[in-house]
Protein backbone atom coordinates (compact mmCIF):
# COMPACT_ATOMS: atom_id res chain seq x y z
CA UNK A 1 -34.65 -10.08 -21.95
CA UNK A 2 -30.84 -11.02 -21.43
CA UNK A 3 -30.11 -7.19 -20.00
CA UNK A 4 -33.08 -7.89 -18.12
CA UNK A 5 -31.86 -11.45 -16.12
CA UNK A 6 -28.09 -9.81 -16.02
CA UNK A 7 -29.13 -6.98 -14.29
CA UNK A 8 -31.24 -8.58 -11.87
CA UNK A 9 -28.14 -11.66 -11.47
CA UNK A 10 -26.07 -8.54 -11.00
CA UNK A 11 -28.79 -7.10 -8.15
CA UNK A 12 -28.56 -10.48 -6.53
CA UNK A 13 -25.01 -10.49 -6.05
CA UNK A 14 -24.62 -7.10 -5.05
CA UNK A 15 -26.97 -7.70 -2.13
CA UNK A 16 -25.01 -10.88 -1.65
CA UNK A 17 -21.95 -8.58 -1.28
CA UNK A 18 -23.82 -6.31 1.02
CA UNK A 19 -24.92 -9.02 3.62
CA UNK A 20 -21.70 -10.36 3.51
CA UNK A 21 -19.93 -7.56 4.24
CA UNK A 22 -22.81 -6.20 7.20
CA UNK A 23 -22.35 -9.86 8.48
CA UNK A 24 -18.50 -9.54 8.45
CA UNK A 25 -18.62 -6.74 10.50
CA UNK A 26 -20.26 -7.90 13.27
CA UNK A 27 -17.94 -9.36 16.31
CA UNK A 28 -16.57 -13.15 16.18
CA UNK A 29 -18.31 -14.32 19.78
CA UNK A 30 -21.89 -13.19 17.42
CA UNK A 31 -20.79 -14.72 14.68
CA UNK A 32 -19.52 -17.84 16.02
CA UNK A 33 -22.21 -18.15 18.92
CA UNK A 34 -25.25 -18.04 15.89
CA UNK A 35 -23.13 -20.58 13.68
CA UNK A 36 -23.10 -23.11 16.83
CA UNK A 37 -26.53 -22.33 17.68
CA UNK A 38 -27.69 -23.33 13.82
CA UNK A 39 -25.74 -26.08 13.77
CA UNK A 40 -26.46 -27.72 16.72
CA UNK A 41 -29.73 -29.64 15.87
CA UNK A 42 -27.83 -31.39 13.54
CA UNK A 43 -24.76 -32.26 15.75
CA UNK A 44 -27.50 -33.42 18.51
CA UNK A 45 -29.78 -35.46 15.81
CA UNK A 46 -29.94 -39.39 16.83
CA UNK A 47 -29.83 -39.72 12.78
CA UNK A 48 -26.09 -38.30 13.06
CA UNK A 49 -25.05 -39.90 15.76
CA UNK A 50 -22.82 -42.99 14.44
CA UNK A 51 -20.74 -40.83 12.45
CA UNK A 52 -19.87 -39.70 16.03
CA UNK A 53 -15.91 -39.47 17.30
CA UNK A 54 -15.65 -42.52 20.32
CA UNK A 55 -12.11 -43.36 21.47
CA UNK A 56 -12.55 -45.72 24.39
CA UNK A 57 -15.12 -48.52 22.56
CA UNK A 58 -16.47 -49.25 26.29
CA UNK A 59 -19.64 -50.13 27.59
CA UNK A 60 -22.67 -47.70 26.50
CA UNK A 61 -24.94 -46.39 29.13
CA UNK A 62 -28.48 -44.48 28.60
CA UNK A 63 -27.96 -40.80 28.52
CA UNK A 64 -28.97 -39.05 32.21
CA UNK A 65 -29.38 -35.51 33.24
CA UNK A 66 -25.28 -35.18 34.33
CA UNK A 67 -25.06 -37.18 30.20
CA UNK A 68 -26.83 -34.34 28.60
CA UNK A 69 -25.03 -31.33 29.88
CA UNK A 70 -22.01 -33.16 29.56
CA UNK A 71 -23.43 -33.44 25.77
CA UNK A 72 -23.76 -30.17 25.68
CA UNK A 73 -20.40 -29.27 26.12
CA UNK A 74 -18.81 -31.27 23.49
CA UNK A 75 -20.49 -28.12 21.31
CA UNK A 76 -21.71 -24.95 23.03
CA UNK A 77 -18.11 -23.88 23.65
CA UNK A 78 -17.65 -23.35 20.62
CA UNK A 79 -19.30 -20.30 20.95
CA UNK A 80 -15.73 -19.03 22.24
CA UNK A 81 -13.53 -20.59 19.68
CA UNK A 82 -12.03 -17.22 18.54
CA UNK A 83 -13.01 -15.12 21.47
CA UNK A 84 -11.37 -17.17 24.02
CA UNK A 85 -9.95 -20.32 21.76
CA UNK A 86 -8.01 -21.88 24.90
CA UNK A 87 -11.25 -21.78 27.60
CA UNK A 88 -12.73 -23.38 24.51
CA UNK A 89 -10.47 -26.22 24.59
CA UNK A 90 -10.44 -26.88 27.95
CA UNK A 91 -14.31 -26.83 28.30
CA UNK A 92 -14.67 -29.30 25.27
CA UNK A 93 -11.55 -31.09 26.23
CA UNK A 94 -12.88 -31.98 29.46
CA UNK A 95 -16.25 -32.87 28.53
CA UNK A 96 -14.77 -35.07 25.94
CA UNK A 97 -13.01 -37.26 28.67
CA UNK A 98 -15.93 -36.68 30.95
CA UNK A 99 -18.27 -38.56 27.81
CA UNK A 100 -16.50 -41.59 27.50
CA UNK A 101 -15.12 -42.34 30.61
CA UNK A 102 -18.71 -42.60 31.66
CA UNK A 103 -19.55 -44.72 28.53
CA UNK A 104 -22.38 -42.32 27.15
CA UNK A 105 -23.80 -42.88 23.46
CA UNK A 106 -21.92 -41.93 20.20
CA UNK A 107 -22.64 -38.50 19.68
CA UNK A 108 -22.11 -36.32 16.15
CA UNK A 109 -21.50 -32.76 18.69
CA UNK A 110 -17.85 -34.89 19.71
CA UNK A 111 -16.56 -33.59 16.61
CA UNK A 112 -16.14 -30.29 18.50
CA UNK A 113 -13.00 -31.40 20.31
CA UNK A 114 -11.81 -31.40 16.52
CA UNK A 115 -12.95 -27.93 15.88
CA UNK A 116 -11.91 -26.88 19.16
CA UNK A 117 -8.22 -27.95 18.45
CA UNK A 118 -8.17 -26.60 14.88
CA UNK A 119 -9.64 -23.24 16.64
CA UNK A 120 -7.38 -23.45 19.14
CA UNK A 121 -4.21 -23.67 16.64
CA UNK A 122 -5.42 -20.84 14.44
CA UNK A 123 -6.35 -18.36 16.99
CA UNK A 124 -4.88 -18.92 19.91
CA UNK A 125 -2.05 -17.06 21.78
CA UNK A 126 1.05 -17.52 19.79
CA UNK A 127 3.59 -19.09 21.69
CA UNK A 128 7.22 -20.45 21.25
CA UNK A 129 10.35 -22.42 22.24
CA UNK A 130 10.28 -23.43 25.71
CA UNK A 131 6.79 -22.45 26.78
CA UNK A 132 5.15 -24.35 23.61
CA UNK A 133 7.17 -27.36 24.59
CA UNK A 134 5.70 -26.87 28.37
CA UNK A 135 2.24 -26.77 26.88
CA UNK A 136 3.00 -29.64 24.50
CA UNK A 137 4.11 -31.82 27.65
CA UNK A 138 1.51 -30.97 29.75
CA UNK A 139 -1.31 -32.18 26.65
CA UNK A 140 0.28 -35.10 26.25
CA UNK A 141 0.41 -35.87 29.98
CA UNK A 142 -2.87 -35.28 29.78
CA UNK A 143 -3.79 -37.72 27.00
CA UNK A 144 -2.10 -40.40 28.60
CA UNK A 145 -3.64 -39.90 31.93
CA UNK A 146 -7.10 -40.15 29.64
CA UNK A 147 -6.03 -43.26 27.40
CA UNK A 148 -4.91 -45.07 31.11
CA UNK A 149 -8.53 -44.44 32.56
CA UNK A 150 -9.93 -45.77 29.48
CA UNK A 151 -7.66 -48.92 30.01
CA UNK A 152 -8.58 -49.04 33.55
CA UNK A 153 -12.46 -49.15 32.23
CA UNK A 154 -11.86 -51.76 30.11
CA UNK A 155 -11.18 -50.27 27.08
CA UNK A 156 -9.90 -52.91 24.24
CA UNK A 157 -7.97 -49.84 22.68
CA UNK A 158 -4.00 -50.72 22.51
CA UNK A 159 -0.96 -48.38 22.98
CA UNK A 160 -1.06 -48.05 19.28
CA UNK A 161 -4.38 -47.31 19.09
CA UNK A 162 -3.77 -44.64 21.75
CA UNK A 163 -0.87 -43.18 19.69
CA UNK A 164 -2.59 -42.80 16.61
CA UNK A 165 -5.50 -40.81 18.18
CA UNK A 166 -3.07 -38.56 19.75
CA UNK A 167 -1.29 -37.98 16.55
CA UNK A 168 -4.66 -37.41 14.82
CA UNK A 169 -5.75 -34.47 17.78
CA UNK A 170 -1.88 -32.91 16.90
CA UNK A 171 -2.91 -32.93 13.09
CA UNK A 172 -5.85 -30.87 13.95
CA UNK A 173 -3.55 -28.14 15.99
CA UNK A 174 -0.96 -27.99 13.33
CA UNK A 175 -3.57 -28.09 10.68
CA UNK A 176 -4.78 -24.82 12.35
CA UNK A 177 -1.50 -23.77 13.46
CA UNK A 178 -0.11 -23.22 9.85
CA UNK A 179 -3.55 -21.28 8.75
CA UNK A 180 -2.05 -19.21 11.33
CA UNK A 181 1.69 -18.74 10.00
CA UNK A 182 0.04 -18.23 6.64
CA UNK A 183 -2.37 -15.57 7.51
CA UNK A 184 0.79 -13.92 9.51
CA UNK A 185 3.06 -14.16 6.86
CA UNK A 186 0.34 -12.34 4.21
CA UNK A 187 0.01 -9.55 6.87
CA UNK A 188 3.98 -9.14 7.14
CA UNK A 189 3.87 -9.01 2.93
CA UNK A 190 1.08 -6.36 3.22
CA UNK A 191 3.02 -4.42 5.88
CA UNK A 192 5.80 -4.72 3.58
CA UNK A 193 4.48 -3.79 1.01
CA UNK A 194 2.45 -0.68 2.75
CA UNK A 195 6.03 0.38 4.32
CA UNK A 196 8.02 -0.02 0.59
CA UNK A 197 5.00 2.16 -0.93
CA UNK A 198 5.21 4.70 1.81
CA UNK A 199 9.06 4.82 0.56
CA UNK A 200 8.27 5.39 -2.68
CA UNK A 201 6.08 8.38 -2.30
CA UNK A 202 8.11 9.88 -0.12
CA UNK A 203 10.77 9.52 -1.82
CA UNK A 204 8.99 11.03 -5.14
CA UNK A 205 8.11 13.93 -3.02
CA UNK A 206 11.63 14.55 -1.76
CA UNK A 207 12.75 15.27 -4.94
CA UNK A 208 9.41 17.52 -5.80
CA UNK A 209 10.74 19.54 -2.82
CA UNK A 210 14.22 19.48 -4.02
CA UNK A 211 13.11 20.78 -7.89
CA UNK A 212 11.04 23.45 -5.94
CA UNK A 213 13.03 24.81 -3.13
CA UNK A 214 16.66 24.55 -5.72
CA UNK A 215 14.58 26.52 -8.52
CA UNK A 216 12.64 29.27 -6.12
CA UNK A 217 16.04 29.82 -4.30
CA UNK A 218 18.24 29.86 -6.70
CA UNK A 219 16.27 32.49 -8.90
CA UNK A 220 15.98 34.37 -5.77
CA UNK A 221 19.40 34.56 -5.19
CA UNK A 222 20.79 35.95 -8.54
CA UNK A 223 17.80 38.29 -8.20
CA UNK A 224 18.94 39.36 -5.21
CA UNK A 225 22.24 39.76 -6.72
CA UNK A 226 20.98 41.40 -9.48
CA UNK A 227 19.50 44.42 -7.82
CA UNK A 228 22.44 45.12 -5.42
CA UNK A 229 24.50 45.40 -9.13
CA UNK A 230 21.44 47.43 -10.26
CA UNK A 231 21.28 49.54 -6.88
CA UNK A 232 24.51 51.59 -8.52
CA UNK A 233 23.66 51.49 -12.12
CA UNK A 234 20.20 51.68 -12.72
CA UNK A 235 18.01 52.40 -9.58
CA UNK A 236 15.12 52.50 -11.31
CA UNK A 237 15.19 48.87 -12.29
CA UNK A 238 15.77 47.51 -8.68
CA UNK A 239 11.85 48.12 -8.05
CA UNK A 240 11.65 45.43 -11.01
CA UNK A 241 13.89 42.66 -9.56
CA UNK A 242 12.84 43.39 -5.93
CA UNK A 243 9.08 42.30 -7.48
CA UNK A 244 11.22 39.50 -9.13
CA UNK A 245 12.28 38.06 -5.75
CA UNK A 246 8.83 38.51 -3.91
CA UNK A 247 7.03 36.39 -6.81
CA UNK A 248 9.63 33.58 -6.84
CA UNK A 249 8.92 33.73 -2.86
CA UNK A 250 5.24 33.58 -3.17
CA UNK A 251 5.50 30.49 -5.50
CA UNK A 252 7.86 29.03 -3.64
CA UNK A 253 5.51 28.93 -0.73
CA UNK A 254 2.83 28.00 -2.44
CA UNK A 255 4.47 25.48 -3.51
CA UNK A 256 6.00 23.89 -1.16
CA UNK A 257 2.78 24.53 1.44
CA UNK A 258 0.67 21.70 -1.57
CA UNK A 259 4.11 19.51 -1.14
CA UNK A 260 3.74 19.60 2.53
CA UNK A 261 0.00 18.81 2.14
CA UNK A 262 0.84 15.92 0.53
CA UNK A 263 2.83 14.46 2.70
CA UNK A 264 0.85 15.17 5.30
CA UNK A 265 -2.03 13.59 3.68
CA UNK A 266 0.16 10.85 2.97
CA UNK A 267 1.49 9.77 6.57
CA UNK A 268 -2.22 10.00 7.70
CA UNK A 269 -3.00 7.84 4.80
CA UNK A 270 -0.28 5.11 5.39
CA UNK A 271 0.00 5.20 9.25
CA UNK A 272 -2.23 2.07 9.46
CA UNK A 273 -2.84 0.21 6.62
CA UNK A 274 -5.67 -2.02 6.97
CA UNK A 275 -5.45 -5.68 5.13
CA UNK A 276 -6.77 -5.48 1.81
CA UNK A 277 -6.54 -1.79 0.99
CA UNK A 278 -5.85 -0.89 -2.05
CA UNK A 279 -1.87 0.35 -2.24
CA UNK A 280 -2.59 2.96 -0.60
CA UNK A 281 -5.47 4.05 -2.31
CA UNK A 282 -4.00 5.25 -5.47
CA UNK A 283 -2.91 4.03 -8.49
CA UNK A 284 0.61 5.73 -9.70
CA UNK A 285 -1.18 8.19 -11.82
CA UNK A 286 -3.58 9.32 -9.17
CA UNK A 287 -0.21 9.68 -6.88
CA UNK A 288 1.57 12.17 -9.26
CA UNK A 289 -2.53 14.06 -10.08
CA UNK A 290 -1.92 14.39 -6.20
CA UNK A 291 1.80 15.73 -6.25
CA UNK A 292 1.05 18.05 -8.85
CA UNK A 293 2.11 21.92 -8.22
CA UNK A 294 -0.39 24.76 -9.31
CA UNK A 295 0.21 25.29 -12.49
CA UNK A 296 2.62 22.74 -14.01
CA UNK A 297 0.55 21.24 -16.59
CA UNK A 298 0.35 22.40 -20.25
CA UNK A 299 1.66 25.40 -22.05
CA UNK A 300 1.13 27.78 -19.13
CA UNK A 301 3.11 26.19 -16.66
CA UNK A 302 6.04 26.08 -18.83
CA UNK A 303 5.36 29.88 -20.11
CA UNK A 304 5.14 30.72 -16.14
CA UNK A 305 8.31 29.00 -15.75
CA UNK A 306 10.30 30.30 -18.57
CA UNK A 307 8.95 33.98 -17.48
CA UNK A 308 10.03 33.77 -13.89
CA UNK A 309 13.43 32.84 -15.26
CA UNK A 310 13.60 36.01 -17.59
CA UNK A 311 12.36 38.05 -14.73
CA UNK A 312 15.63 36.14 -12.51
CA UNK A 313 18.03 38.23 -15.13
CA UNK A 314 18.24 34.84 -17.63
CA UNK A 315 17.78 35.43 -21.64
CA UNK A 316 15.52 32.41 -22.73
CA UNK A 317 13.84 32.02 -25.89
CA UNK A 318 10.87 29.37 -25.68
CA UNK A 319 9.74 27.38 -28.75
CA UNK A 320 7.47 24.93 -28.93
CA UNK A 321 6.61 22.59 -32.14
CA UNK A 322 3.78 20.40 -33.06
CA UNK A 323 -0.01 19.61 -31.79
CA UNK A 324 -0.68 20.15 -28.72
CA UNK A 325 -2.83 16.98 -26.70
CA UNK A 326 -3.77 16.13 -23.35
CA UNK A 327 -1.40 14.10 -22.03
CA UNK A 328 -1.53 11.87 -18.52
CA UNK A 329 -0.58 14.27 -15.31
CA UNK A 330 2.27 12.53 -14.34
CA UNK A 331 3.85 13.00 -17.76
CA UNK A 332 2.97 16.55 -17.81
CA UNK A 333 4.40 16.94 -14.87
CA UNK A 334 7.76 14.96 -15.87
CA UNK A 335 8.46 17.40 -18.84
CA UNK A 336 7.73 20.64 -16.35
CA UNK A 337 10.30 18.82 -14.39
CA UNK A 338 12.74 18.65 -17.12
CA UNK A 339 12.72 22.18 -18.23
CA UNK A 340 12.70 24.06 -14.33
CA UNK A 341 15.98 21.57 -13.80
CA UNK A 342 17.81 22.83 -16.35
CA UNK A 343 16.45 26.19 -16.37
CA UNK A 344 17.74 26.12 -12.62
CA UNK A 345 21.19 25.03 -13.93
CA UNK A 346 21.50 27.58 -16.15
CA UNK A 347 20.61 30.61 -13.36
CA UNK A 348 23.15 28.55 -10.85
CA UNK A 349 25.93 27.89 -13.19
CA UNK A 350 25.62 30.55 -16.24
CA UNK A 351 23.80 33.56 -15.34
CA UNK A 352 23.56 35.82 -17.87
CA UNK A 353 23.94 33.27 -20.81
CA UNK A 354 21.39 32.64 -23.58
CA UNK A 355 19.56 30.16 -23.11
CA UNK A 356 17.41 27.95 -25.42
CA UNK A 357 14.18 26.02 -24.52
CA UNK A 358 12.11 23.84 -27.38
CA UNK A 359 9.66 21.61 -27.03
CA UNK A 360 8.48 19.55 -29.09
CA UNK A 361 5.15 17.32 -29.61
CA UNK A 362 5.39 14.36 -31.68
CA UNK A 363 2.89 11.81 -32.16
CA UNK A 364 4.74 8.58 -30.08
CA UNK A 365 6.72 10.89 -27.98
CA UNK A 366 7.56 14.32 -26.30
CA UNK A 367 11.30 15.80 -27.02
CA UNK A 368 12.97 18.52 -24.66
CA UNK A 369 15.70 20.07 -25.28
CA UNK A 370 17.15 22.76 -23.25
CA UNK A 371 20.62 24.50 -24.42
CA UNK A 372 22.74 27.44 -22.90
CA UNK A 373 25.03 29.23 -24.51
CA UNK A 374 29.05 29.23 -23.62
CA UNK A 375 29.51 33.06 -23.45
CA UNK A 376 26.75 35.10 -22.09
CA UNK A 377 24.75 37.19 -24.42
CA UNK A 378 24.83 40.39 -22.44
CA UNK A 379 25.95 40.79 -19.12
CA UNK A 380 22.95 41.83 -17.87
CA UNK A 381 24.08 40.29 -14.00
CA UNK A 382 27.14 39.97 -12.50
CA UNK A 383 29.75 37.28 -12.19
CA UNK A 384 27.56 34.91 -9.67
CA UNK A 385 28.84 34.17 -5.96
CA UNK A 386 28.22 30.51 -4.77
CA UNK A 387 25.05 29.41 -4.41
CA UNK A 388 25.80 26.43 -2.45
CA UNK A 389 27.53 22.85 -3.52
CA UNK A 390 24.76 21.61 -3.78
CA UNK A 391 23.87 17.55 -4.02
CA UNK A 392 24.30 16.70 -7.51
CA UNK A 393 21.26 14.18 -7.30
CA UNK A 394 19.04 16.77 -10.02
CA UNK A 395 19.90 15.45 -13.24
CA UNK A 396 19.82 11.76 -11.60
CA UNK A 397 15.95 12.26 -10.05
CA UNK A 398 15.65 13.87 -13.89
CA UNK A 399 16.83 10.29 -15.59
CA UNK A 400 14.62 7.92 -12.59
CA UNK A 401 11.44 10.24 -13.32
CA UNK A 402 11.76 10.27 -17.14
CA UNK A 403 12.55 6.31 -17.65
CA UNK A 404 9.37 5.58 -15.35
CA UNK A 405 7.92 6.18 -18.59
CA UNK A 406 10.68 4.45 -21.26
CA UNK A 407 12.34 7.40 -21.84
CA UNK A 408 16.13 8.66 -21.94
CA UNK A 409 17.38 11.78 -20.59
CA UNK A 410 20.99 12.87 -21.70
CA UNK A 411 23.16 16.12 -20.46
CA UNK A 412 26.47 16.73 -20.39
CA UNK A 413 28.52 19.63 -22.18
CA UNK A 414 28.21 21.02 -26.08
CA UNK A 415 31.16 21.14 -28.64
CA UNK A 416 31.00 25.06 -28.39
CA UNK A 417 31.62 24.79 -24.69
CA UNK A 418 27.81 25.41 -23.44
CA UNK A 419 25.74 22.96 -21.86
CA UNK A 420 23.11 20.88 -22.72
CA UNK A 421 19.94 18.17 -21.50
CA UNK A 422 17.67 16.57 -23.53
CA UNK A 423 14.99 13.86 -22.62
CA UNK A 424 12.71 12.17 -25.27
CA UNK A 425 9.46 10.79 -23.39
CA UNK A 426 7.14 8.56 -25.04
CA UNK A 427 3.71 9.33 -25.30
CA UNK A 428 0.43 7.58 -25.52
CA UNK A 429 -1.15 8.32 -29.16
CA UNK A 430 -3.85 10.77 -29.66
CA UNK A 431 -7.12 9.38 -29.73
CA UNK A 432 -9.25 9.22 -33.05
CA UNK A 433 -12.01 11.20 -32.70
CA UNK A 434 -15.42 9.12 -33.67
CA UNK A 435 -15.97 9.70 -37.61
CA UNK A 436 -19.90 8.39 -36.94
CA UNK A 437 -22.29 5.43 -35.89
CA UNK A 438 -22.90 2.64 -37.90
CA UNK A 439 -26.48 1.25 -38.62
């Protein structure tokens, strides 16, 4: 019985939602003209009358046919307040005066020239300095041409009487005036906030590019070198590195045409954020599930990776310790990260020289470690030509990306003279699989 009345509360305000958002989408002159429609028996009912705005205490007279249209306009208008919040005003506005300069009844619809000020605060043009100041002027002129017909009618209102009703009719512009600044000053924080997220992925895919293009290239260049050593020496093994540089070049397109994808996707994504949407529509795991290259995840990826380095000319030996788990995609992706930017070291800096990759899965964390060797095993390439200065900024993406997730990435040389980087990443826990169900 209580699933029963929680899924039907749970029905109720779904539909709720739905209306809502259906009535939302309609336009503001609809949605505003049916609002002023329904309320308007009750802002024209003789039982609300005396609650009724009256500034000029003169003389009542019987409503006549002019009285009622005039009447009329202290509310209708309203139908515009959004649309067209300064015709608005001036309809109501002048109606208002109109009303009790002639010395018609107390009326509740009067309260309009309150909404019509709020309205007009809120949604009207914005304006500043010297042309507010021109409008301000020009309403108070007004009012005071209004409170001296009143005195001319015989109205026992004093100055200060005068003054405080003007300062009440400011109060409702300023009231709606700083729902205004508010509402603009969320948008600039969402704009902000869309334009600093936009950063951020771009900036994580600039260095997905950089890990990709320095890795492809680089193994195709000491390929490339490779086989012109191997053109005079062993001909027969030039087919083999020739293959060497065509698969780095596939990957490398393949790779970099998902990168591109993504950023693609991306700029259409973030070109015009709309209030309310969700930071771009992804949560930071979802971004790097997005980001990821074919094949990065898992054992695989880093077999694939460690194999396209062999076939580059570089001896690596690959060991991996301890159980194996699914781990987030992001972190997956971090460790891949780890091992092609040192791998890529290596090839740039120490062709030829052993190298050492282990990986190991603990139970709060994942440790990398990623060695080469001083003197080069056997000279299977030649002495490398420069491959470019290069930026330096690797190892530094390698530290940002790894502490996004507490952990610490070190490198810097060994005692024997080689080189070495190691990160230590922490990882969620495995997940107890269910032992049974309990009566």
């Amino acid at each position: 019985m209580f699933e029963a009345t929680a899924s039907s509360l749970s029905s109720l305000v779904d539909g709720a939602r739905a209306v809502v958002t259906r009535w939302s989408a309609r336009g503001v002159l609809l949605r505003d003209g049916v609002l002023t429609f329904a309320l308007a028996p009750v802002m024209f009912a003789p039982v609300t009358a005396p609650v009724g705005a009256e500034f000029g205490d003169l003389t009542q007279r019987p409503y006549d046919g002019p009285g009622l249209l005039v009447a009329a306009a202290l509310w209708l208008p309203l139908v515009l307040r959004r649309r067209w919040p300064g015709v608005c005003l001036a309809l109501i506005a002048g109606a208002c005066a109109i009303h009790e300069l002639a010395g018609y009844p107390k009326t509740f619809a009067s309260v309009g020239l309150y909404v019509a000020l709020y309205s007009a605060g809120a949604h009207g043009e914005r304006a500043g300095g010297v042309r507010l100041g021109v409008r301000a002027a020009v309403a108070t002129g007004l009012f005071a041409l209004f409170a001296i017909g009143l005195h001319g009618r015989g109205s026992p209102q004093g100055v200060s009487d005068f003054v405080l009703i003007h300062l009440v009719l400011v109060a409702c512009w300023a009231l709606g005036r700083s729902v205004r600044s508010r509402r603009a000053a969320e948008e600039e924080r969402r704009r902000i906030g869309a334009e600093m997220a936009t950063a951020r992925e771009r900036a994580r895919i600039a260095r997905e590019l950089h890990d990709v293009v320095t890795h492809h290239v680089t193994a195709m260049v000491v390929q490339a070198d490779a086989a012109q050593f191997l053109l005079a020496d062993a001909p027969d093994r030039v087919a083999v590195g020739l293959g060497a540089i065509s698969d780095s070049g596939r990957h490398a397109l393949t790779d970099l045409q998902h990168l591109l994808g993504v950023l693609k996707a991306s700029d259409g994504r973030t070109g015009d954020p709309a209030p309310g949407e969700a930071s771009h529509g992804a949560s930071y795991e979802a971004s790097h599930e997005a980001g990821r290259g074919p094949g990065v995840g898992g054992p695989a990826g880093l077999g694939g990776l460690v194999g396209q380095v062999r076939a580059a000319g570089q001896p690596v030996e690959f060991t991996e310790r301890g159980e194996r788990r699914p781990l987030p995609s992001a972190l997956e992706l971090a460790v891949y990260r780890v091992v092609q930017e040192a791998l890529t070291n290596a090839l740039r800096h120490a062709p030829g020289h052993g190298t050492l990759v282990r990986v190991h899965h603990g139970d709060d964390a994942i440790e990398v470690e990623v060695t080469t060797e001083a003197a080069p095993a056997v000279p299977t390439v030649p002495a490398p030509r420069p491959l470019g200065g290069g930026g330096g900024h690797g190892l530094d993406g390698l530290r940002e990306r790894v502490s996004v997730f507490g952990g610490e990435l070190h490198a810097g040389p060994l005692p024997d003279g080689g080189f070495g980087v190691r990160a230590r990443i922490p990882a969620p826990a495995p997940t107890p699989a269910p032992t049974g169900r309990h009566a």
